[in-house]
C-alpha atoms as a PDB file:
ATOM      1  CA  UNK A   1     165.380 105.356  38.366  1.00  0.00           C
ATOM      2  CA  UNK A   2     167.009 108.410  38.292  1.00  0.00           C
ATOM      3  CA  UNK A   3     164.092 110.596  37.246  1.00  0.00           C
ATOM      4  CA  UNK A   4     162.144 108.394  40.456  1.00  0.00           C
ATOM      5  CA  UNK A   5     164.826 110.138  42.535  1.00  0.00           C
ATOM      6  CA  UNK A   6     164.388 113.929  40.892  1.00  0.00           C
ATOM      7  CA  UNK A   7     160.580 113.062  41.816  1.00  0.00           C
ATOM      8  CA  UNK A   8     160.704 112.153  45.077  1.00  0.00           C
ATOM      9  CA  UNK A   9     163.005 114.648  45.543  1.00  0.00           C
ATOM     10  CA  UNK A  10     160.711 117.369  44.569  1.00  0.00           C
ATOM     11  CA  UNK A  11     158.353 116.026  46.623  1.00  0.00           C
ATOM     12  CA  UNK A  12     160.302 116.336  49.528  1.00  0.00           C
ATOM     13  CA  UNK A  13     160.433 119.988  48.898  1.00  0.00           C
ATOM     14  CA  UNK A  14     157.164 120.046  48.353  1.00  0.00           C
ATOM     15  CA  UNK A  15     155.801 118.126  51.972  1.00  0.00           C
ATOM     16  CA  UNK A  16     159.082 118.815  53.710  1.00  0.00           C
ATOM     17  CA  UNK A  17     157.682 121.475  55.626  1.00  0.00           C
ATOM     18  CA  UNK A  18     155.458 119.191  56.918  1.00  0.00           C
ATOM     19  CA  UNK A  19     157.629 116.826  58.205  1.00  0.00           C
ATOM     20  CA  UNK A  20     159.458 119.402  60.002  1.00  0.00           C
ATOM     21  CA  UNK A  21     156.753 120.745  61.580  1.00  0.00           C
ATOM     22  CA  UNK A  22     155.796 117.400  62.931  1.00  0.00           C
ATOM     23  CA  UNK A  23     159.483 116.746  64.175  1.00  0.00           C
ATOM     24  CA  UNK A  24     159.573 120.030  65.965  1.00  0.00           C
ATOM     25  CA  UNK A  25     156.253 120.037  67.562  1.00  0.00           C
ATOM     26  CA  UNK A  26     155.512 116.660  68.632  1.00  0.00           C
ATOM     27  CA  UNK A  27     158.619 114.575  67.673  1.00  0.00           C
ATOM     28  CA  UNK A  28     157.144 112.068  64.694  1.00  0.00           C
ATOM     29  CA  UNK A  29     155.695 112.144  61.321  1.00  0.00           C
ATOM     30  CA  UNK A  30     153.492 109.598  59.016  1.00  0.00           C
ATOM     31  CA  UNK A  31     153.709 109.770  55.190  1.00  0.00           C
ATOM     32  CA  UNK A  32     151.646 107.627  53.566  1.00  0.00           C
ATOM     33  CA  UNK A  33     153.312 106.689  49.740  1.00  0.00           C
ATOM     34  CA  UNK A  34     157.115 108.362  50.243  1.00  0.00           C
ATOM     35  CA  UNK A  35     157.504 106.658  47.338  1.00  0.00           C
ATOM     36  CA  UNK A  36     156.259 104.623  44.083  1.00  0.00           C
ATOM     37  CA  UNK A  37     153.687 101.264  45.124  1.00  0.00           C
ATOM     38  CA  UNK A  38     155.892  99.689  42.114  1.00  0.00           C
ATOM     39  CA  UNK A  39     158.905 100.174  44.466  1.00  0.00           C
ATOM     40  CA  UNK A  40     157.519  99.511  47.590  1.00  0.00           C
ATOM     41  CA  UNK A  41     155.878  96.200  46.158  1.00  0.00           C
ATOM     42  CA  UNK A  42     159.385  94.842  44.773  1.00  0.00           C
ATOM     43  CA  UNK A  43     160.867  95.830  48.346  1.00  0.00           C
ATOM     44  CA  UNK A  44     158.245  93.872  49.578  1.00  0.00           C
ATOM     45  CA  UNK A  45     159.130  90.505  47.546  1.00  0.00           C
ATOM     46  CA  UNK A  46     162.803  91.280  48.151  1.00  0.00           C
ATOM     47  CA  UNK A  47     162.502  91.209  51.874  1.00  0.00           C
ATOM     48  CA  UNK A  48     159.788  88.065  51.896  1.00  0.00           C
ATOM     49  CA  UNK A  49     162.365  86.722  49.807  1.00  0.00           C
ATOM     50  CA  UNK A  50     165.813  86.599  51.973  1.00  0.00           C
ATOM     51  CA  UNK A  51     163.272  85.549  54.788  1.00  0.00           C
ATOM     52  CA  UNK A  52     162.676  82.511  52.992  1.00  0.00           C
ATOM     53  CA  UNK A  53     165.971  82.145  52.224  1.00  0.00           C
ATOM     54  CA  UNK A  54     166.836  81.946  55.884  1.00  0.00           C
ATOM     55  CA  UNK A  55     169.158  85.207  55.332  1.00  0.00           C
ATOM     56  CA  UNK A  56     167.179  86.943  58.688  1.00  0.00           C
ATOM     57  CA  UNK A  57     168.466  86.387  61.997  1.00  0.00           C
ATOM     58  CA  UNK A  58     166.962  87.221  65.420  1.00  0.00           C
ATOM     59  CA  UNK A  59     167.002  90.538  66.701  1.00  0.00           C
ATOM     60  CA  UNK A  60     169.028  91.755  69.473  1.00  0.00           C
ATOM     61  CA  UNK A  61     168.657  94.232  71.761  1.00  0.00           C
ATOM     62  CA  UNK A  62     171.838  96.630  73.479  1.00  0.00           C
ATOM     63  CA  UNK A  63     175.067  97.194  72.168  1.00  0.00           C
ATOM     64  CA  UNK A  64     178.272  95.679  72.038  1.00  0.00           C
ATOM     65  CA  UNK A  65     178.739  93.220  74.392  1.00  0.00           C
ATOM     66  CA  UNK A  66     175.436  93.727  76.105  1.00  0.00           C
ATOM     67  CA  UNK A  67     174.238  92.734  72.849  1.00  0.00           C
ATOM     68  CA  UNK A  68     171.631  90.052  72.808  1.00  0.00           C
ATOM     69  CA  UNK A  69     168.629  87.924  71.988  1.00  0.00           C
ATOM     70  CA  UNK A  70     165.326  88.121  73.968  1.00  0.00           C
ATOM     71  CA  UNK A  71     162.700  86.995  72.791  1.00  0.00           C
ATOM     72  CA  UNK A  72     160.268  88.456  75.970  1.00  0.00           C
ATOM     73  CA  UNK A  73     161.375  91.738  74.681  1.00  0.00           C
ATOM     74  CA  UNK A  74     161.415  91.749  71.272  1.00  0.00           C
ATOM     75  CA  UNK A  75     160.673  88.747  68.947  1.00  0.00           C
ATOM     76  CA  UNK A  76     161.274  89.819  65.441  1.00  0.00           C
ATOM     77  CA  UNK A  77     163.906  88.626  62.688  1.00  0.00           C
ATOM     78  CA  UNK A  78     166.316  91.029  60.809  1.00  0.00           C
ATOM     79  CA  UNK A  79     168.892  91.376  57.718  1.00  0.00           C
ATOM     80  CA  UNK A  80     171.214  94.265  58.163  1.00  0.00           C
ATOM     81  CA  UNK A  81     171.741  96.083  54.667  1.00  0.00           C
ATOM     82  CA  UNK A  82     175.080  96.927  53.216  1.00  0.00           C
ATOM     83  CA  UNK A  83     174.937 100.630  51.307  1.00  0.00           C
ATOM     84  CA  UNK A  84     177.753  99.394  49.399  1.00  0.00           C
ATOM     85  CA  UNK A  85     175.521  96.615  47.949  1.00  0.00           C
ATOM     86  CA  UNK A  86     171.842  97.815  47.380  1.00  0.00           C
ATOM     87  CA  UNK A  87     169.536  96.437  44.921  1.00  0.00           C
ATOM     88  CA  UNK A  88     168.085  98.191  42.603  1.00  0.00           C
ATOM     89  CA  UNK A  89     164.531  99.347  44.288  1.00  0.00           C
ATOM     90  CA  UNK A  90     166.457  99.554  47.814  1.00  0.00           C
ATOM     91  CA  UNK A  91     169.041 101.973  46.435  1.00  0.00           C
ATOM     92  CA  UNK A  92     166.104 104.366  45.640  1.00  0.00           C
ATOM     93  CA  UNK A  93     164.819 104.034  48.688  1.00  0.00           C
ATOM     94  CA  UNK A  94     167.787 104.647  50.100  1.00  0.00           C
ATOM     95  CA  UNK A  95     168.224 107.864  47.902  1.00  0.00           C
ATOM     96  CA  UNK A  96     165.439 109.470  49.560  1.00  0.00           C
ATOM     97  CA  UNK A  97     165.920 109.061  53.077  1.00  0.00           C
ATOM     98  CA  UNK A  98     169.600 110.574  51.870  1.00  0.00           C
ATOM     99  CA  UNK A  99     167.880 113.448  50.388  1.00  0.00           C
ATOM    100  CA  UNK A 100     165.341 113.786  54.066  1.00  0.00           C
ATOM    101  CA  UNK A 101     169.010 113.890  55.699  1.00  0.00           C
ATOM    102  CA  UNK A 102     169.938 116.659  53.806  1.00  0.00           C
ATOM    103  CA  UNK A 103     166.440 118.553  54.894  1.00  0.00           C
ATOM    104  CA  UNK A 104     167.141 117.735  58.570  1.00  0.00           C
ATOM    105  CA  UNK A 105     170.789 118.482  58.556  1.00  0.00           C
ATOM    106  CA  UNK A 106     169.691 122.431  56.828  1.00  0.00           C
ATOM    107  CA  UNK A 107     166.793 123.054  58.935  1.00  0.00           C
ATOM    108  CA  UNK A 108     167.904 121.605  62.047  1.00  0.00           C
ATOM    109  CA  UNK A 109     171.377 121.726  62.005  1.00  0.00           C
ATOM    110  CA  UNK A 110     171.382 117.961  63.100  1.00  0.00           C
ATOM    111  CA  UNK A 111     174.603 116.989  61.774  1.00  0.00           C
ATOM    112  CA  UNK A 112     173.760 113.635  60.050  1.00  0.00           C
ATOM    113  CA  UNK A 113     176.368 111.671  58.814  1.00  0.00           C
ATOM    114  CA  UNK A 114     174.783 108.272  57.836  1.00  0.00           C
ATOM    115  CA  UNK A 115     171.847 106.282  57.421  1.00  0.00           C
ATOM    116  CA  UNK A 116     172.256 102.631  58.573  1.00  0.00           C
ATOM    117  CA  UNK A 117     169.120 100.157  57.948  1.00  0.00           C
ATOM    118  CA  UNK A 118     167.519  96.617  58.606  1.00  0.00           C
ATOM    119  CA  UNK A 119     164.970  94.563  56.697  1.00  0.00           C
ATOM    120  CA  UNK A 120     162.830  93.101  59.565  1.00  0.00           C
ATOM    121  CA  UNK A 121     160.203  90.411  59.482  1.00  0.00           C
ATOM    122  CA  UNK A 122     157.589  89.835  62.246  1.00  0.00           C
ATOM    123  CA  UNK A 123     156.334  86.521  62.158  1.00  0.00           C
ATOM    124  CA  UNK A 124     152.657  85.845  63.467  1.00  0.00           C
ATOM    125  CA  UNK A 125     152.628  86.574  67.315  1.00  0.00           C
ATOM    126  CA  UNK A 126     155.850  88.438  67.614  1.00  0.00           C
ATOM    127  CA  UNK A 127     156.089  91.723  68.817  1.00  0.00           C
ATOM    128  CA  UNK A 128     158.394  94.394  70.434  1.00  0.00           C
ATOM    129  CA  UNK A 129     158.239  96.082  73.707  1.00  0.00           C
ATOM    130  CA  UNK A 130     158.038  99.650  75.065  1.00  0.00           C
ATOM    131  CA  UNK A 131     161.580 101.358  73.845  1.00  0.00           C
ATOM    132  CA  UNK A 132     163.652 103.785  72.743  1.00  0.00           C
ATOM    133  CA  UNK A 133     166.237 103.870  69.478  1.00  0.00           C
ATOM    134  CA  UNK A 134     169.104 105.839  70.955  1.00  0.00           C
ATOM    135  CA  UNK A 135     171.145 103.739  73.170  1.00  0.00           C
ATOM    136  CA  UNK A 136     172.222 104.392  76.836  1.00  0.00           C
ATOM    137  CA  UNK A 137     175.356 106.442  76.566  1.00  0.00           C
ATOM    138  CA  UNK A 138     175.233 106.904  73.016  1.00  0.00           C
ATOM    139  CA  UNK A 139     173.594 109.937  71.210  1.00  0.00           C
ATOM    140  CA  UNK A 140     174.619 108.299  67.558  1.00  0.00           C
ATOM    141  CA  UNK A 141     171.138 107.792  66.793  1.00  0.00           C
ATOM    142  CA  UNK A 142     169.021 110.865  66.106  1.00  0.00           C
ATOM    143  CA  UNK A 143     166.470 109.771  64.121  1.00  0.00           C
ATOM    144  CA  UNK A 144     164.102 106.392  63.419  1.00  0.00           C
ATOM    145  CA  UNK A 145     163.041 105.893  59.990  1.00  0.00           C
ATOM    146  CA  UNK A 146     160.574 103.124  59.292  1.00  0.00           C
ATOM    147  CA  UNK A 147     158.932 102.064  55.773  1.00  0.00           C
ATOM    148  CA  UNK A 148     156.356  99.723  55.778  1.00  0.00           C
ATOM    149  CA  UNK A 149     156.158  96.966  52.801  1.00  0.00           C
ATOM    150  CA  UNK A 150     152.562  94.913  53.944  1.00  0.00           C
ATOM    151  CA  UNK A 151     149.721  94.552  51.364  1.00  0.00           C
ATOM    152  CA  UNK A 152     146.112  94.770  52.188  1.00  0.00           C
ATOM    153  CA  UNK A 153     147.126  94.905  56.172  1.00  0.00           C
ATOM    154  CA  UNK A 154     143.716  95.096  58.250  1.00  0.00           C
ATOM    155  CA  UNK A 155     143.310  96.366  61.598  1.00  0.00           C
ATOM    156  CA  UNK A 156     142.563  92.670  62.567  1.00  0.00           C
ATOM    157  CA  UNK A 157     146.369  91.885  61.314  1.00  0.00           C
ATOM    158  CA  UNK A 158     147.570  93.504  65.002  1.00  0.00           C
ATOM    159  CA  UNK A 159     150.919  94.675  64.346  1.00  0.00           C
ATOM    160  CA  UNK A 160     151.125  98.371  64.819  1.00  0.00           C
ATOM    161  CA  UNK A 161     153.064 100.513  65.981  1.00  0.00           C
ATOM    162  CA  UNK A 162     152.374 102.261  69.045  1.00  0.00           C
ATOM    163  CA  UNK A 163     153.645 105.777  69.492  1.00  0.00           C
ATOM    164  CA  UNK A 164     153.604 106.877  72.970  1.00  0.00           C
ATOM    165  CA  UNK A 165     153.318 110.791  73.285  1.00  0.00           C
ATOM    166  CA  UNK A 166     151.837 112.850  75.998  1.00  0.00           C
ATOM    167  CA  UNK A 167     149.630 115.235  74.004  1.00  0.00           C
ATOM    168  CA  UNK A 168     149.378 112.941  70.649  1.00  0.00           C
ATOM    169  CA  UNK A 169     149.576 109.218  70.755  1.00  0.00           C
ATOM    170  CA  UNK A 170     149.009 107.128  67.918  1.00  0.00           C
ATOM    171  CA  UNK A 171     148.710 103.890  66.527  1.00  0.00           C
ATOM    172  CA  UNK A 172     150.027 103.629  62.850  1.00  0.00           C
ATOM    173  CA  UNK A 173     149.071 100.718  60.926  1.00  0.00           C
ATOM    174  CA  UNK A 174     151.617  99.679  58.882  1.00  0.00           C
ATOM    175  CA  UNK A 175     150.226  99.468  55.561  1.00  0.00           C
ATOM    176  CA  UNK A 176     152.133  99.416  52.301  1.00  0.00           C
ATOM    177  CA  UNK A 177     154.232 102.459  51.417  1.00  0.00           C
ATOM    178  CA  UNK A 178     153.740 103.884  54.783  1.00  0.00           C
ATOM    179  CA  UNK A 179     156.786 105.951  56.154  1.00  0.00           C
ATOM    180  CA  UNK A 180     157.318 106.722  59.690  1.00  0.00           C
ATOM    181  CA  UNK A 181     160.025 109.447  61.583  1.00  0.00           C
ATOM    182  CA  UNK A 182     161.005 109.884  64.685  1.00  0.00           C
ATOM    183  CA  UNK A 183     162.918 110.959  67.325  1.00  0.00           C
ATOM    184  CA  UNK A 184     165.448 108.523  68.665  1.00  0.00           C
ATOM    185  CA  UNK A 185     166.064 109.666  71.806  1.00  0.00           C
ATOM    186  CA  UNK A 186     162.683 111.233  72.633  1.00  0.00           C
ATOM    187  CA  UNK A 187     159.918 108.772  71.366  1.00  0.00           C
ATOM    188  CA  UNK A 188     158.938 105.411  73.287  1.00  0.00           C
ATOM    189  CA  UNK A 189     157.109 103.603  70.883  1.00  0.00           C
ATOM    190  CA  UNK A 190     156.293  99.717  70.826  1.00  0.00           C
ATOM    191  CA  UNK A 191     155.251  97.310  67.929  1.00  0.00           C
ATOM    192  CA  UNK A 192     152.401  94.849  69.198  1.00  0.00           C
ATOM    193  CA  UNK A 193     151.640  91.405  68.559  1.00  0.00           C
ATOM    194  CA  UNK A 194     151.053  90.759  64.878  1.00  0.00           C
ATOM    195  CA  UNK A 195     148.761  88.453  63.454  1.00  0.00           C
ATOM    196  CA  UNK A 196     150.189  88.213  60.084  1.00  0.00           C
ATOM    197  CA  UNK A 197     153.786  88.398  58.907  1.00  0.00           C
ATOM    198  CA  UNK A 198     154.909  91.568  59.341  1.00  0.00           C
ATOM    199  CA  UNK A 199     157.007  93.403  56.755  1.00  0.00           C
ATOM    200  CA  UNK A 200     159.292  96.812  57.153  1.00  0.00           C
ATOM    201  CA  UNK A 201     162.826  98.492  56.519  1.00  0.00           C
ATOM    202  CA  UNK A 202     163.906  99.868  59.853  1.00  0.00           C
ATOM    203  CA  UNK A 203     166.763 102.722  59.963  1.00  0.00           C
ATOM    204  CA  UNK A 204     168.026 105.407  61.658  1.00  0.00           C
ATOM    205  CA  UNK A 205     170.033 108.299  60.918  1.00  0.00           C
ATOM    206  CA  UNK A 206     172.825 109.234  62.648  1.00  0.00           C
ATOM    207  CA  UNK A 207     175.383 111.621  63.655  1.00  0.00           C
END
C-alpha cells in the first residue's frame, strides 16, 4: 500500500497542474482513475456492504440545530467515516486527497486543515437538489471532493451530477474511479434522480 501511495503521489505531481488550472479558471475538475480500479472496486463492496448492513442513515441538510431530514430536498443515505478508523483501501484513499491538500494549501495558500468524508448511497429514484457545500455563515468548507465507486454506470442509470457554471456546465457521470473537485462556496451543483443504486465517498476539505 505504501508504494500505491508513492504512486499516486507522483501522479499528483504529474496532473496537478491540471487540477489547478481547472480550480482557478472555472472552479471544478474531473479525474477519471485518481486511483487503482482494485481499490476503487473494494471501496465499492465496502460501502454496498455497511448499506446492507443498515449502518447508513438519512441525510440531513443545515447545521447544528437546523440540522435535518428532507427528503424533497435531498433523498440519499450516508455513513460518516472516522480517520481514526479507516480500512485498509479507504485509508489510501484517504492518503491522496491528504497529499491534493498539500497541493492546494502550496499553490493556493488555502490553509487546509482537514479532510472530513461520507460514504453515501442513492437508492433508485433519489436525488439531491440545486446546492451549495459551504454553509450559511460558515466558510469551513473550501473544497468538495467526490469519488465515484459505480460499475458499468450507463447514461440510462440517471444519477449525475450536475455542475452549474456560467461559461462551462457539465454533467459528470459517475462512473467507477471517477474523482470530482470543487469549490464549496462557489459551485451549485445538483445530483439527479438515479435509476440504479448510486455509489460515492463525499468529502470536503476544510480550513
Amino acid at each position: 500500500m505504501a508504494a500505491f501511495f508513492y504512486e499516486r503521489m507522483s501522479a499528483i505531481q504529474e496532473w496537478g497542474g491540471g487540477i489547478l488550472d481547472d480550480l482557478a479558471t472555472r472552479g471544478y475538475t474531473v479525474v477519471k482513475n485518481l486511483i487503482p480500479n482494485e481499490t476503487a472496486v473494494a471501496l465499492s463492496n465496502e460501502v454496498r456492504s455497511g448499506y446492507r448492513e443498515d449502518d447508513f442513515r438519512p441525510a440531513a441538510v443545515g447545521r447544528g440545530d437546523e440540522k435535518k431530514v428532507i427528503p424533497e430536498i435531498r433523498s440519499d443515505y450516508v455513513q460518516w467515516l472516522d480517520p481514526n478508523y479507516l480500512s485498509l483501501h479507504m485509508q489510501a484513499y484517504w492518503d491522496v486527497v491528504d497529499s491534493l491538500c498539500l497541493l492546494f494549501n502550496r499553490e493556493f495558500f488555502a490553509g487546509l486543515r482537514e479532510f472530513e468524508a461520507h460514504a453515501t448511497v442513492y437508492p433508485p429514484d433519489s436525488f439531491y437538489v440545486k446546492h451549495l457545500d459551504q454553509h450559511r455563515n460558515t466558510a469551513h468548507r473550501i473544497f468538495s471532493c467526490i469519488l465515484y465507486l459505480n460499475t458499468d454506470w450507463l447514461p440510462e442509470d440517471g444519477g449525475y451530477l450536475k455542475i452549474h457554471h456560467d461559461t462551462a456546465p457539465l454533467d459528470v457521470l459517475p462512473e467507477m474511479g471517477t474523482f470530482v473537485c470543487f469549490r464549496s462556496d462557489t459551485i451549485w451543483h445538483e445530483v439527479l434522480p438515479t435509476h440504479r443504486e448510486r455509489k460515492s465517498i463525499t468529502g470536503w476539505l476544510r480550513r
